[in-house]
Protein backbone atom coordinates (compact mmCIF):
# COMPACT_ATOMS: atom_id res chain seq x y z
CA UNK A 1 1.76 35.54 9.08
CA UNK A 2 4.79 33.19 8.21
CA UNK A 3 4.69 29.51 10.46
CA UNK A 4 7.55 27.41 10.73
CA UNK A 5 7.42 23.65 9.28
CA UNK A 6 7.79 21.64 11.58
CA UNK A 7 9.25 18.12 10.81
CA UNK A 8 9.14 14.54 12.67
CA UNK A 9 9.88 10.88 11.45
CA UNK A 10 10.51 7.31 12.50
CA UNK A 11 10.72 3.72 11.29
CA UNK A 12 8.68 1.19 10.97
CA UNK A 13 7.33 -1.08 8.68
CA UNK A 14 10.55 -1.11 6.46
CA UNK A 15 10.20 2.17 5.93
CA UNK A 16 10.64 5.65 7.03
CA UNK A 17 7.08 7.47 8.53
CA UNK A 18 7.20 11.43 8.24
CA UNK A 19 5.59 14.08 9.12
CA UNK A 20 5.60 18.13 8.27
CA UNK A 21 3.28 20.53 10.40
CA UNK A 22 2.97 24.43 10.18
CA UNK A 23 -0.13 26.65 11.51
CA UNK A 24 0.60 27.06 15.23
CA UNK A 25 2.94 26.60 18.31
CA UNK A 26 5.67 24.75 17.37
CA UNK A 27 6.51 22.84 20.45
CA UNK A 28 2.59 21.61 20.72
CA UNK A 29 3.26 20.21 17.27
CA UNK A 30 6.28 18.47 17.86
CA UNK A 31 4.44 16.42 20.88
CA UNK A 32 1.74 16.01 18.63
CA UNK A 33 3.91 14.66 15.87
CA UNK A 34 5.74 12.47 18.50
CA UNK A 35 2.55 10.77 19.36
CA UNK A 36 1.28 10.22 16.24
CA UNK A 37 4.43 8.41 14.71
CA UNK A 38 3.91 5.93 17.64
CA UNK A 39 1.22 4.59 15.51
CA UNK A 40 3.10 3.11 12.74
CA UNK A 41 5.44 1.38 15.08
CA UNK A 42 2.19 -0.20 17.14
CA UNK A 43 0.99 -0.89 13.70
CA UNK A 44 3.96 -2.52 12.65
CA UNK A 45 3.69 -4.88 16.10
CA UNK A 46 0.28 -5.71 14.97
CA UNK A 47 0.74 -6.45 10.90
CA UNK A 48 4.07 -7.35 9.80
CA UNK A 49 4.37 -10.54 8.84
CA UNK A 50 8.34 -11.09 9.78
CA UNK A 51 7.87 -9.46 13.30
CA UNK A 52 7.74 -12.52 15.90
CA UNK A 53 5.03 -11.85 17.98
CA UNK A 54 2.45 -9.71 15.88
CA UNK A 55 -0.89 -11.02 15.13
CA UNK A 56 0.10 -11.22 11.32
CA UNK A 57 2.81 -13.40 12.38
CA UNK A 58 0.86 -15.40 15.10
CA UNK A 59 -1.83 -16.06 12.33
CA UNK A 60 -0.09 -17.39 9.88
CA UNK A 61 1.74 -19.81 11.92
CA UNK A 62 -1.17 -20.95 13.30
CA UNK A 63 -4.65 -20.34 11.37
CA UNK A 64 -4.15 -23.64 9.52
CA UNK A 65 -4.48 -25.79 12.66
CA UNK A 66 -6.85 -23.96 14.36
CA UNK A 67 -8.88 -20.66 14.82
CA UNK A 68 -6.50 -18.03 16.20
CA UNK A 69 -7.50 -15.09 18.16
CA UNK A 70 -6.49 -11.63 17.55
CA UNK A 71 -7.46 -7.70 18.15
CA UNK A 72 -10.33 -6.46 16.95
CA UNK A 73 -8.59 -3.73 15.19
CA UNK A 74 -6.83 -6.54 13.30
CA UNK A 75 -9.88 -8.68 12.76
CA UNK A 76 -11.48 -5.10 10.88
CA UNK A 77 -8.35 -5.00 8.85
CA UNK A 78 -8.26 -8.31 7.49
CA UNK A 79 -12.46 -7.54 6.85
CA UNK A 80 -11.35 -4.49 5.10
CA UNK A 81 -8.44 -6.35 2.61
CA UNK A 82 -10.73 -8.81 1.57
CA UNK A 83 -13.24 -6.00 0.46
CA UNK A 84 -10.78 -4.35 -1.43
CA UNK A 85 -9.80 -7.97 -2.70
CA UNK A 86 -13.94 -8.01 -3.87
CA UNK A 87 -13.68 -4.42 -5.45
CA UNK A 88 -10.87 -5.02 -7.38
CA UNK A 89 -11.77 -8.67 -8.89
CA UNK A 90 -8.62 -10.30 -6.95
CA UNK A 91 -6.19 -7.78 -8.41
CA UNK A 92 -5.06 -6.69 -4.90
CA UNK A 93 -5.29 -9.93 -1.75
CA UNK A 94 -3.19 -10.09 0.88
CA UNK A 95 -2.61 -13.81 0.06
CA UNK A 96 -0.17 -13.22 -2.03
CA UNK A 97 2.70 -14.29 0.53
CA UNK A 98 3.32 -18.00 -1.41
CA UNK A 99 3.46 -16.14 -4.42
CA UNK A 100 6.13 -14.21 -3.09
CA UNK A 101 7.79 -16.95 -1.96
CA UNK A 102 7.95 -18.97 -5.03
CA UNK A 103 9.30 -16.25 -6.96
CA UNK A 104 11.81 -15.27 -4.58
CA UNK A 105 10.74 -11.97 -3.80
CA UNK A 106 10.45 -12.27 0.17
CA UNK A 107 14.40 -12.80 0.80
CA UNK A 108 15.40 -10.78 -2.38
CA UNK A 109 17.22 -14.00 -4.00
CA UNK A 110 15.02 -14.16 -7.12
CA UNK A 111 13.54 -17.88 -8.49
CA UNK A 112 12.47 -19.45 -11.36
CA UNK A 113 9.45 -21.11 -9.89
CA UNK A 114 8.57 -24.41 -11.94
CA UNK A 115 5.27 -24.79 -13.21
CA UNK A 116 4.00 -27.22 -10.27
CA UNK A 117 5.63 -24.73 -7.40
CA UNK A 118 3.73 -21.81 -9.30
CA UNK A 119 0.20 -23.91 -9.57
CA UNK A 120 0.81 -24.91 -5.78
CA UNK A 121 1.42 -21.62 -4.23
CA UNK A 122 -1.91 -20.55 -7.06
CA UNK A 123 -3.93 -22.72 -4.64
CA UNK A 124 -3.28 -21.55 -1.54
CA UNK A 125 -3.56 -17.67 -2.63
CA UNK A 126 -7.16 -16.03 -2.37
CA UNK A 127 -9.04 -14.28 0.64
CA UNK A 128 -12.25 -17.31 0.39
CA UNK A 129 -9.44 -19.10 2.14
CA UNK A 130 -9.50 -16.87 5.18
CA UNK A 131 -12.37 -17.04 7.65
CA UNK A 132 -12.89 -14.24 9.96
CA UNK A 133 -15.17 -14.37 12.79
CA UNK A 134 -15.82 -11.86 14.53
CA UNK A 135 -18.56 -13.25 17.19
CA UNK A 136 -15.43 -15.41 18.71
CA UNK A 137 -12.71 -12.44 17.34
CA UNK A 138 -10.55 -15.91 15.17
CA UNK A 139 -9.22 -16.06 12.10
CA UNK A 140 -8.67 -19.57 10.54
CA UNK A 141 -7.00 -20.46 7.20
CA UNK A 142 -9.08 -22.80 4.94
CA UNK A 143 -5.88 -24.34 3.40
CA UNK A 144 -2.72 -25.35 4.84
CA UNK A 145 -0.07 -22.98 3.76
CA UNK A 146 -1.94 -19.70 3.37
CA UNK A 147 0.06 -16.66 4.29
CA UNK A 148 -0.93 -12.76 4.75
CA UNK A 149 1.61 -10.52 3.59
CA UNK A 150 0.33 -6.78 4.14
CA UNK A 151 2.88 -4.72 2.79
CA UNK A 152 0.99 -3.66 -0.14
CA UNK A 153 -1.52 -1.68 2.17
CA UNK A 154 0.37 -1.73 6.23
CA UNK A 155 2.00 1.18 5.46
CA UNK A 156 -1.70 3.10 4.27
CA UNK A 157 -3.25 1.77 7.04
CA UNK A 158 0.09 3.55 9.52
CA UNK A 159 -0.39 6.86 7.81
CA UNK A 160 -4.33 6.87 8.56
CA UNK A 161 -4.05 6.27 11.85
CA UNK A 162 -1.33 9.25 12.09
CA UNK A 163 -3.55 11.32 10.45
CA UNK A 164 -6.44 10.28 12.98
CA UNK A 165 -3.76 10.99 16.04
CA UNK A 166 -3.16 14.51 14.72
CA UNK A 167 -6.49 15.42 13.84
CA UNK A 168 -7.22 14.38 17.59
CA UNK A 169 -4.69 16.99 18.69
CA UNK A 170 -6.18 19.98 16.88
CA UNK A 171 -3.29 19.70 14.02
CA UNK A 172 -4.93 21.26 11.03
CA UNK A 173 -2.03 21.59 8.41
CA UNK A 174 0.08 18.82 7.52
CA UNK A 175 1.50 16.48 5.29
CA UNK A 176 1.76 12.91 6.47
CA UNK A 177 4.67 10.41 4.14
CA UNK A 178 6.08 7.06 3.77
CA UNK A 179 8.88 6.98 1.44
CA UNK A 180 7.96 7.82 -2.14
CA UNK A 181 4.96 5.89 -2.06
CA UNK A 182 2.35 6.88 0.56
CA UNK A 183 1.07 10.12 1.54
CA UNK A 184 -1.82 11.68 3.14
CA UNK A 185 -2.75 15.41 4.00
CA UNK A 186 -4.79 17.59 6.62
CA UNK A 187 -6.01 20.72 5.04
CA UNK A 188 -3.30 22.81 3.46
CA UNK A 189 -0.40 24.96 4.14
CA UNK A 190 -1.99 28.63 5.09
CA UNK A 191 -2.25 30.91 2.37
CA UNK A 192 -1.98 27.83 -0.28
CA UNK A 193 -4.73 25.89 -2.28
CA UNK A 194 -3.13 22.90 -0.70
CA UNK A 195 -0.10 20.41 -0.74
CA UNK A 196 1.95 20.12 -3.77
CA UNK A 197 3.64 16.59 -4.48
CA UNK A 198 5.16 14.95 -7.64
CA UNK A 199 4.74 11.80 -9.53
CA UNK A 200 7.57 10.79 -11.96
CA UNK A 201 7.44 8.85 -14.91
CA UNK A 202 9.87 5.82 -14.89
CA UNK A 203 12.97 6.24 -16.89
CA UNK A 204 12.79 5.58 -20.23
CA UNK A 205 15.12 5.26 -23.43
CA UNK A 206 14.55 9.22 -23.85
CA UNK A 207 16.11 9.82 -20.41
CA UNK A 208 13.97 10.88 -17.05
CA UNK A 209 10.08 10.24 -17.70
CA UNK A 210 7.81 13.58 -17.62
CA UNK A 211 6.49 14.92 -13.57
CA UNK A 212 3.19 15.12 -13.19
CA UNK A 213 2.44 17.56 -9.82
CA UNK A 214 -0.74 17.35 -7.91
CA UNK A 215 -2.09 19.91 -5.30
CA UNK A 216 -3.86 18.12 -2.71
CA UNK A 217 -5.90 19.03 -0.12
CA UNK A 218 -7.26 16.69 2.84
CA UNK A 219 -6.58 13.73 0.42
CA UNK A 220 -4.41 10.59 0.29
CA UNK A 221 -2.36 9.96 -2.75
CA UNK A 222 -0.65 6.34 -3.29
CA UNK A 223 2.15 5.33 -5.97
CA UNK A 224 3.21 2.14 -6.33
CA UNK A 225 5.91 0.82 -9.40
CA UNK A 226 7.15 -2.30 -10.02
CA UNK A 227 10.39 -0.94 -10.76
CA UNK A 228 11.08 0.21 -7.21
CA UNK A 229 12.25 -3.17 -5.76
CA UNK A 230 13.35 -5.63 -8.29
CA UNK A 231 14.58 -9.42 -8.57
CA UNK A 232 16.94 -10.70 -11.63
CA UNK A 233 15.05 -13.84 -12.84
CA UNK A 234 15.81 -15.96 -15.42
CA UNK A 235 17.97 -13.34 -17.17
CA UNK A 236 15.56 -10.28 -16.82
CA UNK A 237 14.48 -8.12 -14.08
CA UNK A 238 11.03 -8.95 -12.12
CA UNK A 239 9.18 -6.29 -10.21
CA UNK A 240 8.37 -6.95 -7.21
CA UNK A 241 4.78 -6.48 -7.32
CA UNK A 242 2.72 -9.89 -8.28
CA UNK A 243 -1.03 -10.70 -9.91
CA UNK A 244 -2.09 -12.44 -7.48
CA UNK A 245 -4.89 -14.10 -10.11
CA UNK A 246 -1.87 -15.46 -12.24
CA UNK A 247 1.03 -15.66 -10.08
CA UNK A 248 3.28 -13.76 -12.33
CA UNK A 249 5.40 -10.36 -11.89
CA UNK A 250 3.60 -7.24 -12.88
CA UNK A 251 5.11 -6.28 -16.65
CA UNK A 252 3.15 -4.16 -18.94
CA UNK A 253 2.28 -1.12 -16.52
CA UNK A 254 5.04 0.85 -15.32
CA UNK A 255 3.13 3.12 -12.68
CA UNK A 256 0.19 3.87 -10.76
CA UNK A 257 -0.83 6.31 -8.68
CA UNK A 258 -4.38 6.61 -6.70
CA UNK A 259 -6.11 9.46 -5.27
CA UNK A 260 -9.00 9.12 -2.55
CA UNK A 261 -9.68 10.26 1.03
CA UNK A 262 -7.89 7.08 2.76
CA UNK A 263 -4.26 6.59 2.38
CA UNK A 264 -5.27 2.64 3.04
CA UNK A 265 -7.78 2.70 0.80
CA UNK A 266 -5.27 4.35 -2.08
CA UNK A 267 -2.31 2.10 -1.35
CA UNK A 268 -4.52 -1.37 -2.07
CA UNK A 269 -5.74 0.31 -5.24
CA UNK A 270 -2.67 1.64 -6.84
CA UNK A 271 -1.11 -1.89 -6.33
CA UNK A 272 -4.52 -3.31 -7.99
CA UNK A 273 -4.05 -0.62 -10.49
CA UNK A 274 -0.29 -2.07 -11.55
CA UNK A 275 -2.23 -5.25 -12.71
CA UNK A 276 -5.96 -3.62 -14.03
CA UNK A 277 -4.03 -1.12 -15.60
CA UNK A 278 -6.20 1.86 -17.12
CA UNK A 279 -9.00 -0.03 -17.56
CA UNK A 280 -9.05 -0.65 -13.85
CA UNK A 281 -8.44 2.75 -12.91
CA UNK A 282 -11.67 3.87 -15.36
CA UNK A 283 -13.70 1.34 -13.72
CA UNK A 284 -12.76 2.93 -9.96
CA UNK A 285 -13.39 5.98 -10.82
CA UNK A 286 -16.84 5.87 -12.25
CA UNK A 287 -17.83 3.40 -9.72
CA UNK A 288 -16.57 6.43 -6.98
CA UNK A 289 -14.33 4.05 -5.01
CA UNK A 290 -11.44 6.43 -6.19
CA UNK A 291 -11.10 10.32 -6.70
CA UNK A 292 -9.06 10.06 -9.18
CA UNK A 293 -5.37 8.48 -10.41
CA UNK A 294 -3.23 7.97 -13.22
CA UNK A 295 -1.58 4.66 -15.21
CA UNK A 296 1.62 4.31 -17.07
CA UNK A 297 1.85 1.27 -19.24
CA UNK A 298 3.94 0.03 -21.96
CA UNK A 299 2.60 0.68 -25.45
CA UNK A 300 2.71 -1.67 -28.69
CA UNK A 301 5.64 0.83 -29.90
CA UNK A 302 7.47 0.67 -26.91
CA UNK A 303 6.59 4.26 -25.72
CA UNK A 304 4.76 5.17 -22.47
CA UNK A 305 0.70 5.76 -22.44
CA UNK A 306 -0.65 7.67 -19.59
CA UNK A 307 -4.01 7.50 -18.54
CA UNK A 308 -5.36 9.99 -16.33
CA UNK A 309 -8.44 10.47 -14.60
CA UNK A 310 -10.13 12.98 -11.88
CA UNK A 311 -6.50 14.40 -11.33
């Protein structure tokens, strides 16, 4: 028996949320792929740092003065980051927000930070500066000036709770997306081993890089590039994507891509993975915090090395 795919999206979070369903009665699919979306958007009113109002927002305008209050949801998010902060050695933290700002990143203007501006916004970056405490449900900043920017793992965190929505409503095929960056799956489409989705190389002096397909099966999958969203700084191009241990744009790895069973989970560690590179991606593997992913860094010759492991 043939299904029909059905298809959904919506925005949120700077980004476009979709979803593809087959397996069963189309129009209890659509309502269930309607419902679900809503979760990115109340996701979005709960972690984005520009929205007015959200408890990202309210946090960092406030945390430095005094202990702010905030959902509980929100409070195991932030407990969650600074995990993932631990795991990967400071490589991925949600600090990162002055660093962004000193290199112009936020607004899209690209800067030159000067020394000074670069070891000021060092010192206010790092989750030991954020208390979280959850007997009176507060967050408070250590430092004056720290700021949470979660777009390196909000839109993970949307597509998880999607998946959790659909799973709720019986859905047992389909393929959850956010841009070309995200993605999560439930089972597989009937009659196939599972969901088939591409990684490309970046571009190089050869032309288009090589496509490396995976076939995944009630599994997230994150990519994340530094070549996707650039600044021009001082004469070059900057990804977008900083260490957060050095302050400085991401340079020597091109791509990486992580494979686990949470799309959040996957999303923090293929941004870590831009500045561990393969040795990072070795170290998550055999430690079984990830399935499996891939690196693409910039040799000594100039050519592109790919790593890949448990994919």
């Amino acid at each position: 028996m043939t299904f029909p795919l059905i298809r959904a999206s919506t925005g949120a979070m700077a980004a476009r949320f979709e979803v593809a369903l087959t397996g069963g009665n189309a129009v209890r699919l659509e309502a269930a792929a309607r419902q679900a979306l809503q979760e990115a958007v109340r996701l979005d009113a709960m972690l984005s740092r520009y929205m007015p109002g959200s408890d990202v927002w309210d946090i960092n305008a406030r945390a430095a003065r005094e202990p702010v209050r905030s959902d509980g949801r929100v409070l195991a998010f932030l407990q969650r980051c600074a995990a993932l902060t631990c795991v990967t050695h400071g490589a991925f933290d949600i600090t990162v927000g002055p660093l962004l700002d000193a290199w112009g990143i936020t607004d899209g203007v690209g800067l030159q930070p000067e020394p000074a501006d670069l070891d000021a916004a060092l010192k206010i970056t790092g989750m030991h500066l954020v208390e979280i405490d959850r007997s009176t449900r507060s967050v408070r900043f250590l430092r004056e000036g720290v700021l949470l920017d979660t777009g390196a793992i909000g839109k993970g965190t949307a597509i998880d709770a999607i998946v959790e929505s659909l799973s709720e409503n019986g859905v047992d095929h389909a393929l959850v997306e956010s841009g070309t960056s995200s993605a999560r799956c439930i089972g597989a489409p009937p009659g196939r081993a599972g969901w088939r989705i591409a990684i490309h190389e970046p571009l190089d002096e050869a032309g288009p890089g090589r496509l490396h397909e995976l076939v995944l099966r009630d599994k997230a999958l994150a990519v994340s590039t530094p070549c996707g969203k650039q600044v021009f700084v001082g004469g070059e191009w900057r990804g977008h994507v900083i260490d957060p241990r050095s302050g400085r744009p991401v340079h020597a790895c091109l791509l990486a891509a992580a494979v686990g069973d949470s799309a959040e989970l996957c999303d923090a560690l293929s941004t870590a993975l831009l500045v561990l590179g393969a040795p990072g991606l070795r170290e998550l593997t055999a430690g079984g915090v990830l399935d499996g992913g891939l690196t693409i860094e910039v040799g000594d010759d100039g050519r592109h090395e790919v790593t890949r492991v448990g994919i």
